[in-house]
PDB file of N, CA and C in Angstrom:
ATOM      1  N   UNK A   1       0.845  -1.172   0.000  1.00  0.00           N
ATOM      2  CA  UNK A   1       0.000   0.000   0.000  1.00  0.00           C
ATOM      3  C   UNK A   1       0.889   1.233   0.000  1.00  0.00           C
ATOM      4  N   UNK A   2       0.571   2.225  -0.860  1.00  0.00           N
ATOM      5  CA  UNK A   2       1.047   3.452  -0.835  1.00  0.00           C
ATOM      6  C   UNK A   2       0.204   4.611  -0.327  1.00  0.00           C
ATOM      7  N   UNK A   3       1.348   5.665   0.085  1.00  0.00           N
ATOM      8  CA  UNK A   3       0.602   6.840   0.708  1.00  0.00           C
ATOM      9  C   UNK A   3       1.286   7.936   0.428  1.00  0.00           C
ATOM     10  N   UNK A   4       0.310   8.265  -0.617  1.00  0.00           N
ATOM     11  CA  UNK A   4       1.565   9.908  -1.168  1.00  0.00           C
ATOM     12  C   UNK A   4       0.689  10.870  -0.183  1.00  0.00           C
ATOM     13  N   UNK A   5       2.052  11.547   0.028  1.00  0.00           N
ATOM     14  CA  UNK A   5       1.916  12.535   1.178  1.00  0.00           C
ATOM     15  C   UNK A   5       2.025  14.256  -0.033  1.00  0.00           C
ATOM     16  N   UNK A   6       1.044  14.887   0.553  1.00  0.00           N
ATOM     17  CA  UNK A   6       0.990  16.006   0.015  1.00  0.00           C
ATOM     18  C   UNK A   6       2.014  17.040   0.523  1.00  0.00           C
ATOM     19  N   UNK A   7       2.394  17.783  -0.216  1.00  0.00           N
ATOM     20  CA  UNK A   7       3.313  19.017   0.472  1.00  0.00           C
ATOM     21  C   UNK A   7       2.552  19.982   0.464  1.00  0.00           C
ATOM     22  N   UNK A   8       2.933  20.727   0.887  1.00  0.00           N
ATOM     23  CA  UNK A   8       2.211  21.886   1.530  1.00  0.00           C
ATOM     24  C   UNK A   8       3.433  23.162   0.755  1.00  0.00           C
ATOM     25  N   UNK A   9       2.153  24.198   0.047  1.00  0.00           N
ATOM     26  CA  UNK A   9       2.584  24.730  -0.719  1.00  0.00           C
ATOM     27  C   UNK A   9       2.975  26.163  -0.362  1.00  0.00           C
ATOM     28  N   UNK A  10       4.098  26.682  -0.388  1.00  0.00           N
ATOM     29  CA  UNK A  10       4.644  27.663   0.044  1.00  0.00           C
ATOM     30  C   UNK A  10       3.777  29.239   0.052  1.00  0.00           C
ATOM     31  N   UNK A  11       3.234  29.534   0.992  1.00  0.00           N
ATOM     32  CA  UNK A  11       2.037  31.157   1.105  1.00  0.00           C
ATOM     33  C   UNK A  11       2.753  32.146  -0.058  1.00  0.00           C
ATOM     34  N   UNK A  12       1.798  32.480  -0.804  1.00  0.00           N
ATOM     35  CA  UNK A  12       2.287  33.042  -1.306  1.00  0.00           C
ATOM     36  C   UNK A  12       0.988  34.991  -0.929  1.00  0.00           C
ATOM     37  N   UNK A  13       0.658  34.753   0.392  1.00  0.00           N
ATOM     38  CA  UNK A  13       0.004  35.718   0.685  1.00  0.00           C
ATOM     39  C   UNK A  13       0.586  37.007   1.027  1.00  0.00           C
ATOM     40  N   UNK A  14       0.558  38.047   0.381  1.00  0.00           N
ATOM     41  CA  UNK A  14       0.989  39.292   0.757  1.00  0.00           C
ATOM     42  C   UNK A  14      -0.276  39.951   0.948  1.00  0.00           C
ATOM     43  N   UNK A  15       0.284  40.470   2.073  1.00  0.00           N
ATOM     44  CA  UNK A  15      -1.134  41.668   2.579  1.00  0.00           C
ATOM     45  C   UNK A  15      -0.806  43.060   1.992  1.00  0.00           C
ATOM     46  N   UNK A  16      -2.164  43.605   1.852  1.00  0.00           N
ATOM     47  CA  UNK A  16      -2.514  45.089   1.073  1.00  0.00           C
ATOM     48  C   UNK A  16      -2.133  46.221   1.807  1.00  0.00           C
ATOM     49  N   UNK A  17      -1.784  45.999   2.791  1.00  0.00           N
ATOM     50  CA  UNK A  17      -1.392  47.039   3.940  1.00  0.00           C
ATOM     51  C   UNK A  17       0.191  47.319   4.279  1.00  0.00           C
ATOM     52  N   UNK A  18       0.329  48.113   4.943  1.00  0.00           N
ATOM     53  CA  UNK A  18       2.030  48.397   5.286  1.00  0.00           C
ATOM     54  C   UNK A  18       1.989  47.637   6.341  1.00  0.00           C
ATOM     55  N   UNK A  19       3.630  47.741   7.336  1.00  0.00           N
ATOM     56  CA  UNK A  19       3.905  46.775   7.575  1.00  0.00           C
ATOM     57  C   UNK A  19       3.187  47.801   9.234  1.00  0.00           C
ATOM     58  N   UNK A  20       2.611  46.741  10.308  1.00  0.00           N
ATOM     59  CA  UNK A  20       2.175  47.317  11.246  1.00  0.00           C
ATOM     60  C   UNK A  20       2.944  48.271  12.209  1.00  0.00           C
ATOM     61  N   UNK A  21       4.518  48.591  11.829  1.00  0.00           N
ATOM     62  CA  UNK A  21       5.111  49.190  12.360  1.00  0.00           C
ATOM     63  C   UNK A  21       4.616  50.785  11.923  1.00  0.00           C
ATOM     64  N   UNK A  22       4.708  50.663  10.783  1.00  0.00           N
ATOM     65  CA  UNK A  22       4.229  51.702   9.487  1.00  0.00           C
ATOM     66  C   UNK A  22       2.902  52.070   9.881  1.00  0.00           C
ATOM     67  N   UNK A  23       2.023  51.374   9.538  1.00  0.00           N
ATOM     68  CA  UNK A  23       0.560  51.544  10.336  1.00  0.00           C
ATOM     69  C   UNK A  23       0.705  52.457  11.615  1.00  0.00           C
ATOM     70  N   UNK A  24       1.001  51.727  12.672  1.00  0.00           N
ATOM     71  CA  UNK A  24       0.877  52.533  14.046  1.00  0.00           C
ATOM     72  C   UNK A  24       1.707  53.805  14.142  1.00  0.00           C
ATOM     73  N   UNK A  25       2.703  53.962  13.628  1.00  0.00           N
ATOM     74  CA  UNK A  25       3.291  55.445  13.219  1.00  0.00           C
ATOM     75  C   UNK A  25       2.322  56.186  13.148  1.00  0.00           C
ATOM     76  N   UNK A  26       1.657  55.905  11.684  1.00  0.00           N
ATOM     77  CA  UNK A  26       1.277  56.512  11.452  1.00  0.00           C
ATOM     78  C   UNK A  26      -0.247  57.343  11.834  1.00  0.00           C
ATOM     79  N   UNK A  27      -0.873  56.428  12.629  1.00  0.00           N
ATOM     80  CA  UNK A  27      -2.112  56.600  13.531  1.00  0.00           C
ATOM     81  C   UNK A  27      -1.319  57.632  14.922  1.00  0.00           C
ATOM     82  N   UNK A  28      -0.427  57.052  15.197  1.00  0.00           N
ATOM     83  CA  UNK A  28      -0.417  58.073  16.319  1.00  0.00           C
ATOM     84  C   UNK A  28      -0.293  59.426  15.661  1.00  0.00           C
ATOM     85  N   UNK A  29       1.028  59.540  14.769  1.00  0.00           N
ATOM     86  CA  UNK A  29       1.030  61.032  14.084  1.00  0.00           C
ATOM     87  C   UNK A  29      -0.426  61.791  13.734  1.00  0.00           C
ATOM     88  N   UNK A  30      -1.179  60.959  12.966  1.00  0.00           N
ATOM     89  CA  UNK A  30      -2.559  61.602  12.318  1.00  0.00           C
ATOM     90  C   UNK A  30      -3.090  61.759  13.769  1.00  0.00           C
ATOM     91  N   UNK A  31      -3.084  61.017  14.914  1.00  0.00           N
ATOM     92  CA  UNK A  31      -4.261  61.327  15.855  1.00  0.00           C
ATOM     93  C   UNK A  31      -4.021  62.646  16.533  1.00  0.00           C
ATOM     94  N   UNK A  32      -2.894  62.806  17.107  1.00  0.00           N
ATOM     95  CA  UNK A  32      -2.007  64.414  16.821  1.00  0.00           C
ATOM     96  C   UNK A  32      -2.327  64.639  19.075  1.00  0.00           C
ATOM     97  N   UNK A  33      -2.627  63.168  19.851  1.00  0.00           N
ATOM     98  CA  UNK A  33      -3.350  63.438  21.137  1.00  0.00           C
ATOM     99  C   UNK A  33      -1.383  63.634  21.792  1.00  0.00           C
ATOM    100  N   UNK A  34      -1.912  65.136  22.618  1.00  0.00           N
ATOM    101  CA  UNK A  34      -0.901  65.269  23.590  1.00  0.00           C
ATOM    102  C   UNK A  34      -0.161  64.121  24.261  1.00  0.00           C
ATOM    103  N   UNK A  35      -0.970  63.685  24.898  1.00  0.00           N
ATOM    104  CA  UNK A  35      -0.882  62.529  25.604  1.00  0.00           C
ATOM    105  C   UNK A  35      -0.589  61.148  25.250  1.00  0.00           C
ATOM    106  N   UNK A  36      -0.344  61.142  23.825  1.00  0.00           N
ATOM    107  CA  UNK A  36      -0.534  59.151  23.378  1.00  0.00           C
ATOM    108  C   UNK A  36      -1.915  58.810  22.779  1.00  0.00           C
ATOM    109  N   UNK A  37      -1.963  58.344  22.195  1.00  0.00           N
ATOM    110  CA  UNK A  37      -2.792  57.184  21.669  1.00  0.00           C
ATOM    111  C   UNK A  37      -3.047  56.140  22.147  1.00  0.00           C
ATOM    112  N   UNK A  38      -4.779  55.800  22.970  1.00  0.00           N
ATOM    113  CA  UNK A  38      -4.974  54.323  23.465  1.00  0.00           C
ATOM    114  C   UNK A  38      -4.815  53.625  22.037  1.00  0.00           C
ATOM    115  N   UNK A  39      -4.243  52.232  22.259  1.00  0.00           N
ATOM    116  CA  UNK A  39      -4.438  51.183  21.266  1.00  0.00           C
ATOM    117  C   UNK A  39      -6.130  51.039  20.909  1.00  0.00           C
ATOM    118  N   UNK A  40      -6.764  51.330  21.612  1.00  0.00           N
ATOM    119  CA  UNK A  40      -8.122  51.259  20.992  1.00  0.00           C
ATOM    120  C   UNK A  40      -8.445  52.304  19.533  1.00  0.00           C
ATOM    121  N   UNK A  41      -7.657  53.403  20.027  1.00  0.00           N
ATOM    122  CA  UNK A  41      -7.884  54.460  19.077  1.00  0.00           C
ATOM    123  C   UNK A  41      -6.589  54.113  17.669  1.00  0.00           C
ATOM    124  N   UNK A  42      -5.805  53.840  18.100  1.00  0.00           N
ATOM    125  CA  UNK A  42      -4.790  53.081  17.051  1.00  0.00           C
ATOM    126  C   UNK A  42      -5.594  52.164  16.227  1.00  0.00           C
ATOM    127  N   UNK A  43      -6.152  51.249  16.782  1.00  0.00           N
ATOM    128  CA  UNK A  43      -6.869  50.477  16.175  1.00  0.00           C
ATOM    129  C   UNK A  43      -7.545  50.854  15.116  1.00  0.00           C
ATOM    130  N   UNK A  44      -8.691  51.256  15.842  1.00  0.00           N
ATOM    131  CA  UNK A  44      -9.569  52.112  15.195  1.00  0.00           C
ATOM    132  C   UNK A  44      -9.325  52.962  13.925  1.00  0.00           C
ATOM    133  N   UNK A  45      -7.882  53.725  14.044  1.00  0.00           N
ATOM    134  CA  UNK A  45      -7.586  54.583  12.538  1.00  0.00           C
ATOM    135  C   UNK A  45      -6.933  53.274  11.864  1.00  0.00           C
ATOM    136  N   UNK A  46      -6.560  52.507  11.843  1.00  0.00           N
ATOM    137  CA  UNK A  46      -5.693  51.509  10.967  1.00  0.00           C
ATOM    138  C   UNK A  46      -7.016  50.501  10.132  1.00  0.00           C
ATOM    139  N   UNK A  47      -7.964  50.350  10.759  1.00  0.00           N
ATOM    140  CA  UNK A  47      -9.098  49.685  10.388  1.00  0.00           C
ATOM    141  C   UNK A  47      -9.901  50.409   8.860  1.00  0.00           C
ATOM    142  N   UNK A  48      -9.772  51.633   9.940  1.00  0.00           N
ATOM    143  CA  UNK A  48     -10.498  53.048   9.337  1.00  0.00           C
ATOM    144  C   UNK A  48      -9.791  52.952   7.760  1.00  0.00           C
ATOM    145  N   UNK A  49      -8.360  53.053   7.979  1.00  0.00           N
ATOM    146  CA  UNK A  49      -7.811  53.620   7.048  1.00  0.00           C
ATOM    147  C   UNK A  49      -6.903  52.369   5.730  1.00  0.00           C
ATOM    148  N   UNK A  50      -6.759  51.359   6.335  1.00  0.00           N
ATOM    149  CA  UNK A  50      -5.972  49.884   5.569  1.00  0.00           C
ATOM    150  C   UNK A  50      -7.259  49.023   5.498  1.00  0.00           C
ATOM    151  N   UNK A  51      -7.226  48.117   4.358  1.00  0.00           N
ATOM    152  CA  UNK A  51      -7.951  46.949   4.603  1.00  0.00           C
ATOM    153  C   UNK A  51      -7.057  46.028   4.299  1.00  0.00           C
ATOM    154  N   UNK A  52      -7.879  44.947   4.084  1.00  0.00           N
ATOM    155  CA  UNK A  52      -6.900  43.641   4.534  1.00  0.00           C
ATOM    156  C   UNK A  52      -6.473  43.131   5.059  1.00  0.00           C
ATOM    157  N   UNK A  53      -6.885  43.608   6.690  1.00  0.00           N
ATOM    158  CA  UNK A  53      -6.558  43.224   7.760  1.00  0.00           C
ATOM    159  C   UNK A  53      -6.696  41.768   8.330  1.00  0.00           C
ATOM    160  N   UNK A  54      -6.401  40.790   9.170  1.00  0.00           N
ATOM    161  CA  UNK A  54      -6.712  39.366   9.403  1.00  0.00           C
ATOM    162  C   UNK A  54      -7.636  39.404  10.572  1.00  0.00           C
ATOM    163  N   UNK A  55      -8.049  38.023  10.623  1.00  0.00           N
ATOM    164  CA  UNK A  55      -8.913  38.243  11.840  1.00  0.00           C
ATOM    165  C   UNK A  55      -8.816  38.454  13.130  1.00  0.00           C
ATOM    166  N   UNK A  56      -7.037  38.098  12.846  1.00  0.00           N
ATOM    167  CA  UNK A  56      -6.602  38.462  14.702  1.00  0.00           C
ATOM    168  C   UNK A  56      -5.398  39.377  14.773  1.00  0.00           C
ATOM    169  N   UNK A  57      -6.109  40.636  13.639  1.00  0.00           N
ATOM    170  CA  UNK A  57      -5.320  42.051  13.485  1.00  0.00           C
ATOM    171  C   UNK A  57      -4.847  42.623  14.981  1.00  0.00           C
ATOM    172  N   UNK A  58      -6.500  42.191  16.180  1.00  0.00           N
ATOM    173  CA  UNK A  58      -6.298  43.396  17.681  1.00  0.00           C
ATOM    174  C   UNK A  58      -4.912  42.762  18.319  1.00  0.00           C
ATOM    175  N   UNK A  59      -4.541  41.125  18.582  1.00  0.00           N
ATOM    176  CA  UNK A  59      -3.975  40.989  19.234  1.00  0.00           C
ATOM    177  C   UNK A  59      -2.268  40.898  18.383  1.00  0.00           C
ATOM    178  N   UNK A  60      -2.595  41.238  17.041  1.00  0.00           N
ATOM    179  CA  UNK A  60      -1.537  40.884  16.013  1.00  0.00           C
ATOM    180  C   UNK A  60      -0.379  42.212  16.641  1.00  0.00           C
ATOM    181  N   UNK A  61      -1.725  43.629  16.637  1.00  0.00           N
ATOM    182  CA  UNK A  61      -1.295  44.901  16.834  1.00  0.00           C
ATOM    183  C   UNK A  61      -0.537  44.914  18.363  1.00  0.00           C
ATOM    184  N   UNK A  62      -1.746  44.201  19.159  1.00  0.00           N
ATOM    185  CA  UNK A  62      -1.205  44.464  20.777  1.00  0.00           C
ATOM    186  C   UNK A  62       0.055  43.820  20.709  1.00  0.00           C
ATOM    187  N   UNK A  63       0.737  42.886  20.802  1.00  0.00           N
ATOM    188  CA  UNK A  63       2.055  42.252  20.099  1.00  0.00           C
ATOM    189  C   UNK A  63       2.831  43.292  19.852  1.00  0.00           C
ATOM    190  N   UNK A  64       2.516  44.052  18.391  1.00  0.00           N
ATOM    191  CA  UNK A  64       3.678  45.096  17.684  1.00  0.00           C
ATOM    192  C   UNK A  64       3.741  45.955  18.948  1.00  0.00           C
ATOM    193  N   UNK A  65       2.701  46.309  19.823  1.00  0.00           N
ATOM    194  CA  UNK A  65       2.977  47.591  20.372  1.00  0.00           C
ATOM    195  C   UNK A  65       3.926  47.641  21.332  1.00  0.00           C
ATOM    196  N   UNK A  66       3.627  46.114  22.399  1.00  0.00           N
ATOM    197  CA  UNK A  66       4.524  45.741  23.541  1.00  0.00           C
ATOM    198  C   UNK A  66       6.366  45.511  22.888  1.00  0.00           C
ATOM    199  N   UNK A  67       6.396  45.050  21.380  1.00  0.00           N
ATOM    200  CA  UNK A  67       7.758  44.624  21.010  1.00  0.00           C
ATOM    201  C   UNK A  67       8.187  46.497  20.465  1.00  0.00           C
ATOM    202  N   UNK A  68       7.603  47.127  20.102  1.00  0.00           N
ATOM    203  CA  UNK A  68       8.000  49.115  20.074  1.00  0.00           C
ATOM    204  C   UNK A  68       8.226  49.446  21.261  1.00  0.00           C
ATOM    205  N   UNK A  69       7.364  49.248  22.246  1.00  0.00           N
ATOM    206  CA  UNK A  69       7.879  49.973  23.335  1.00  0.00           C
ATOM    207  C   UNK A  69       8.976  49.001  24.210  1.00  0.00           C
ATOM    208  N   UNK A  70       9.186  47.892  23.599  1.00  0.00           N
ATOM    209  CA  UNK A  70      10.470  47.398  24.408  1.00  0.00           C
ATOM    210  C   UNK A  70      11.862  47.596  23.981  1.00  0.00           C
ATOM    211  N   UNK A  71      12.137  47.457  22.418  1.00  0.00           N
ATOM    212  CA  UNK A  71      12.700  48.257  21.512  1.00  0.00           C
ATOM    213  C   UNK A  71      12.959  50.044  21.399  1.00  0.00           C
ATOM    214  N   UNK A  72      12.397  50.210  22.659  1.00  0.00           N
ATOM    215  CA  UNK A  72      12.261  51.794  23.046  1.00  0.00           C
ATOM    216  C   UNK A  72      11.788  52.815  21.474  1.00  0.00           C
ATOM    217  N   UNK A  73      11.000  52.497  20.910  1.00  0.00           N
ATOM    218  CA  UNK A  73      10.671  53.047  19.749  1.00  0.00           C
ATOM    219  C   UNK A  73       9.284  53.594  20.026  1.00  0.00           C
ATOM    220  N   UNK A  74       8.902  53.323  20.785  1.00  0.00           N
ATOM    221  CA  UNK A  74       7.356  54.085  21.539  1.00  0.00           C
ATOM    222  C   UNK A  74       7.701  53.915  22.880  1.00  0.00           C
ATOM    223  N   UNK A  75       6.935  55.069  23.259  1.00  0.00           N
ATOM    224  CA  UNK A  75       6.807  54.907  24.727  1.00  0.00           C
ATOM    225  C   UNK A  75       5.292  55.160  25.566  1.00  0.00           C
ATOM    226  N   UNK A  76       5.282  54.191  26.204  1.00  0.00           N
ATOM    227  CA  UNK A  76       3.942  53.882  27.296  1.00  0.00           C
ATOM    228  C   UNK A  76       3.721  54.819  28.051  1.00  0.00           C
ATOM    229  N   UNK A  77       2.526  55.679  28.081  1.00  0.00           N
ATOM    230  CA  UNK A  77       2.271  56.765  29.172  1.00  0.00           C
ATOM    231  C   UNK A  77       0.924  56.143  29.812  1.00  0.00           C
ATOM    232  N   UNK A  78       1.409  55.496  30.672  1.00  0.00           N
ATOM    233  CA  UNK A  78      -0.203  55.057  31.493  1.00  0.00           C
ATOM    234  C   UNK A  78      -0.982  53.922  30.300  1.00  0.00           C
ATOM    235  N   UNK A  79      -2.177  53.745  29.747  1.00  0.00           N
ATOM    236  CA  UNK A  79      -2.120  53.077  28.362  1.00  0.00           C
ATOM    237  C   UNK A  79      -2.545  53.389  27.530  1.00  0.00           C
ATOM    238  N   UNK A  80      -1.639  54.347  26.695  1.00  0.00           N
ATOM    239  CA  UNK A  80      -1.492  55.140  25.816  1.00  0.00           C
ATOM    240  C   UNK A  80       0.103  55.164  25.520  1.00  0.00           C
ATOM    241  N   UNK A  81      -0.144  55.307  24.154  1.00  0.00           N
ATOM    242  CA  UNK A  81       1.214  55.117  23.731  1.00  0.00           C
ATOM    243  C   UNK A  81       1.709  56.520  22.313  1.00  0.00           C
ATOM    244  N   UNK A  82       3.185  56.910  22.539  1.00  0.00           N
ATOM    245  CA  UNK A  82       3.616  58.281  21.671  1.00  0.00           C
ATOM    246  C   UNK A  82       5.041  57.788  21.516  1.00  0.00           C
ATOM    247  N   UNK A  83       4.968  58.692  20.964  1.00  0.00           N
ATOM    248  CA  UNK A  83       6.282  58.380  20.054  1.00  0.00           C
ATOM    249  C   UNK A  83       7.806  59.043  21.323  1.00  0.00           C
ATOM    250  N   UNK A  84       8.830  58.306  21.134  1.00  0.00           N
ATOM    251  CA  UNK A  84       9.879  59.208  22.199  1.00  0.00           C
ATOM    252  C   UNK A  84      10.178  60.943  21.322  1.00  0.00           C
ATOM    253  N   UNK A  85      10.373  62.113  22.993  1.00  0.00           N
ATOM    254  CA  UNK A  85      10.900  62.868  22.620  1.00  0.00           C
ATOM    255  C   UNK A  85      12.201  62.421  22.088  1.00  0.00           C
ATOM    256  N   UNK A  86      12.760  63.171  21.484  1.00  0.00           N
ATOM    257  CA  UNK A  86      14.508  63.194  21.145  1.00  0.00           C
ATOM    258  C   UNK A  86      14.736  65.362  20.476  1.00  0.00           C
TER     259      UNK A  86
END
């Protein structure tokens, strides 16, 4: 007895959107809040503004945000998040 085994074919899925680093930049800049941007409101403009998003875009994003602000490339004010002075 034989058993051909299927391979599994290399994704060839590219998403329509920038890369979520790009995205959240750019939501905080457009949102223009003294204070930071809740990720809710991040959300919210990236939805608003990209499609093509996946179905587990919220926790895809919450992810990018915790690996920026550990990378010191955002910074956490309470939970809200801005970009560092320099």
């Amino acid at each position: 007895m034989t058993v051909l085994m299927m391979t599994a074919q290399p994704s060839t899925y590219k998403p329509f959107h920038p890369s979520y680093e790009e995205m959240i930049f750019q939501a905080i800049c457009s949102l223009k809040r003294r204070n930071g941007s809740s990720s809710t409101a991040i959300a919210k403009f990236i939805v608003r503004h990209y499609g093509g998003l996946p179905n587990n875009f919220r926790k895809i994003l919450l992810l990018r945000l915790k690996e920026l602000v550990a990378c010191e490339k955002l910074v956490r004010v309470k939970n809200s998040f801005k970009l560092p002075s320099r």
